[in-house]
Protein backbone atom coordinates (compact mmCIF):
# COMPACT_ATOMS: atom_id res chain seq x y z
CA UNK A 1 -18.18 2.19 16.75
CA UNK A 2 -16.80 2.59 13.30
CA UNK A 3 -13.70 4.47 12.48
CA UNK A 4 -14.22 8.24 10.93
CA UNK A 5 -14.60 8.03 6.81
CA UNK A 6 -13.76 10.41 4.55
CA UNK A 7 -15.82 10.16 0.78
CA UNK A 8 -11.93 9.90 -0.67
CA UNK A 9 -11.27 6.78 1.40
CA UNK A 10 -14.61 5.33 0.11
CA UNK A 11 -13.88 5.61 -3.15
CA UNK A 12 -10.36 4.13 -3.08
CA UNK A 13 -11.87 1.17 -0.88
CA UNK A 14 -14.84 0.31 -2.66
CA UNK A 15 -16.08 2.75 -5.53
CA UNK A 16 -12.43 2.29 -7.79
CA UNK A 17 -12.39 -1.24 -7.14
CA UNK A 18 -16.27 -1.70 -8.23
CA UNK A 19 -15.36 0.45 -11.23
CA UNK A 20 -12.18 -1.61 -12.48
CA UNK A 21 -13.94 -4.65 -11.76
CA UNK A 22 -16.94 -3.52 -14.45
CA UNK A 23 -14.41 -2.47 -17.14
CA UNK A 24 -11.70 -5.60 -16.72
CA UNK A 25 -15.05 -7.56 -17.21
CA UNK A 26 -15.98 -6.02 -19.74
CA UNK A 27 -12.86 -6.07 -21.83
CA UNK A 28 -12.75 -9.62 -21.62
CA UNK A 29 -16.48 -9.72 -22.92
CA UNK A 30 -15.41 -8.04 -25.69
CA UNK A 31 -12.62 -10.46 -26.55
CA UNK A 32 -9.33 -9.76 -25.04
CA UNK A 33 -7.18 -11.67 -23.28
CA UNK A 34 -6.91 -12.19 -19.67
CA UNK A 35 -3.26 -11.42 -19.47
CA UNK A 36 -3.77 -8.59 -21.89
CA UNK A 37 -6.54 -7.00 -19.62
CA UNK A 38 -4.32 -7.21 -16.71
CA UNK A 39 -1.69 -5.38 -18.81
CA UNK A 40 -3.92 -2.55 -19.86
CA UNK A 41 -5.58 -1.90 -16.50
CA UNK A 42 -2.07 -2.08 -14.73
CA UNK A 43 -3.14 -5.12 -12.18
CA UNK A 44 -2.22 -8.60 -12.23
CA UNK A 45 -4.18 -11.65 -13.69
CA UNK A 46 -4.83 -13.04 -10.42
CA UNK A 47 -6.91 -10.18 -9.68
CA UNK A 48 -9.15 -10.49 -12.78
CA UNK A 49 -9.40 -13.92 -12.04
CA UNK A 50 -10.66 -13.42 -8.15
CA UNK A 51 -12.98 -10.38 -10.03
CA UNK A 52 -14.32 -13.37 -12.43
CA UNK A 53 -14.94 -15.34 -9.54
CA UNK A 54 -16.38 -12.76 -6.99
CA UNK A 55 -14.03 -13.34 -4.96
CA UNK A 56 -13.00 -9.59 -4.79
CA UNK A 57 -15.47 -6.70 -5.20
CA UNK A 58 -18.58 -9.30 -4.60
CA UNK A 59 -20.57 -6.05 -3.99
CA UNK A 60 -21.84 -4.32 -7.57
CA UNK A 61 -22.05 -0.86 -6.44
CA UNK A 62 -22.79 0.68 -9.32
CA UNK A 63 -25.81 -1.74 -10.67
CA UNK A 64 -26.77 -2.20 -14.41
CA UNK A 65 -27.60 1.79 -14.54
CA UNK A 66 -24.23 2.17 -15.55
CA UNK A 67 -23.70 -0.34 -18.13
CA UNK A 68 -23.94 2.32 -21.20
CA UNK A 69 -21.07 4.48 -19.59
CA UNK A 70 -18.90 1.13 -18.46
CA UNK A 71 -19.13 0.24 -22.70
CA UNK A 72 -18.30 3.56 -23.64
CA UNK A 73 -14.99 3.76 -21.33
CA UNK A 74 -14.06 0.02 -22.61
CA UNK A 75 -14.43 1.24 -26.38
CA UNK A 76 -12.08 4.19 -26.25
CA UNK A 77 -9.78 2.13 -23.77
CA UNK A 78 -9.26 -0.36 -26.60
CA UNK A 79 -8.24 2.23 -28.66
CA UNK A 80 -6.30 3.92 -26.11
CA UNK A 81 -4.75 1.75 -23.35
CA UNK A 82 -3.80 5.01 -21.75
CA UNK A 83 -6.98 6.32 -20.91
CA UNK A 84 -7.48 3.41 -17.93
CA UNK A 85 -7.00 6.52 -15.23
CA UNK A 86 -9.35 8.68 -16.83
CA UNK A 87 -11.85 6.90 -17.26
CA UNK A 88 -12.08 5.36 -14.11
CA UNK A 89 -12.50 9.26 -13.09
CA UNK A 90 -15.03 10.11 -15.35
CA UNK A 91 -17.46 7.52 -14.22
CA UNK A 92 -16.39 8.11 -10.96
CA UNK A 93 -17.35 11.54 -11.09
CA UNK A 94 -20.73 10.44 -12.64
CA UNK A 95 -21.42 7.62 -9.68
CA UNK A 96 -21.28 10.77 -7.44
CA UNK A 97 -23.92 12.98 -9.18
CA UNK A 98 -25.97 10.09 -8.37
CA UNK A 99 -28.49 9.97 -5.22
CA UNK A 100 -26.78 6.53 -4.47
CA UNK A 101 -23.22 7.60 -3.52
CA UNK A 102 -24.27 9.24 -0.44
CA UNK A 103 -26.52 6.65 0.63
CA UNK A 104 -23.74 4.05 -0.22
CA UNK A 105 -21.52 6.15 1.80
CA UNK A 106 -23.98 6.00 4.56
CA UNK A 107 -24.33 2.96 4.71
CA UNK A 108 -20.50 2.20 4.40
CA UNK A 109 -19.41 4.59 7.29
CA UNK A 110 -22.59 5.13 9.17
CA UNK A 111 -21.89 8.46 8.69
CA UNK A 112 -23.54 11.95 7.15
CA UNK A 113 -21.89 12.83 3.98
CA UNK A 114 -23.47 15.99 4.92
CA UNK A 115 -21.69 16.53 7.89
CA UNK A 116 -18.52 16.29 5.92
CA UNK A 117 -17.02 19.94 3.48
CA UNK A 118 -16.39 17.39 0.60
CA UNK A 119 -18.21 18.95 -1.85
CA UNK A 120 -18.60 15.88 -4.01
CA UNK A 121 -22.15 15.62 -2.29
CA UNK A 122 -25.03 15.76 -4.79
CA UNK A 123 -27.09 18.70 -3.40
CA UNK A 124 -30.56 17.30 -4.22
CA UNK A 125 -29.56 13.99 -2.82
CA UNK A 126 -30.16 12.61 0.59
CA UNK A 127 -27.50 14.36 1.89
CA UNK A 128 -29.72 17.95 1.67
């Protein structure tokens, strides 16, 4: 039997970590510096190296479809180191508009995001 679930925990366990995975990526495609990645995104080079090497986050729960909002986060956090938090938020919030986050969350918890008065459900998604 799996333990209870809340949509919060499932986004610090796997959503946040699938999200700063994309973006420290990212900002090394575009040229920085490992240690200097690790700097801006507030975690240690070790991790970016394990993210490199999926040896963390080996899931990609977020797919290519959000490629276009991962490059637009990286552009204005190399301008802005302090808008890490934020955007991490932002596409958060946009990963739950999506049909997928309940059935990720489904399949997750083995529970009905339904069943739960989070609010972050979609309402035209699975969850209906």
């Amino acid at each position: 039997m799996k333990k209870l679930m809340f949509p919060q925990e499932f986004d610090v366990w796997y959503l946040f970590p699938a999200i700063r995975k994309k973006l420290a990526l990212k900002l090394l495609e575009k040229g920085l510096l490992q240690k200097e990645v690790a700097s801006i995104m507030n975690i240690s080079a070790a991790t970016i190296t394990h993210y490199k090497k999926d040896q963390r986050v080996k899931n990609d729960l977020l797919g290519y479809e959000f490629d276009e909002l991962i490059d637009q986060a990286v552009t204005k956090i190399i301008d802005d180191h302090t808008l890490v938090p934020s955007e991490i938020l932002l596409i958060n919030q946009h990963f739950k508009k999506q049909n997928s986050y309940c059935k990720l969350f489904q399949q997750f918890s083995g529970q009905e995001l339904s069943a739960l008065p989070c609010g972050d459900c979609n309402k035209e998604s699975i969850c209906k």
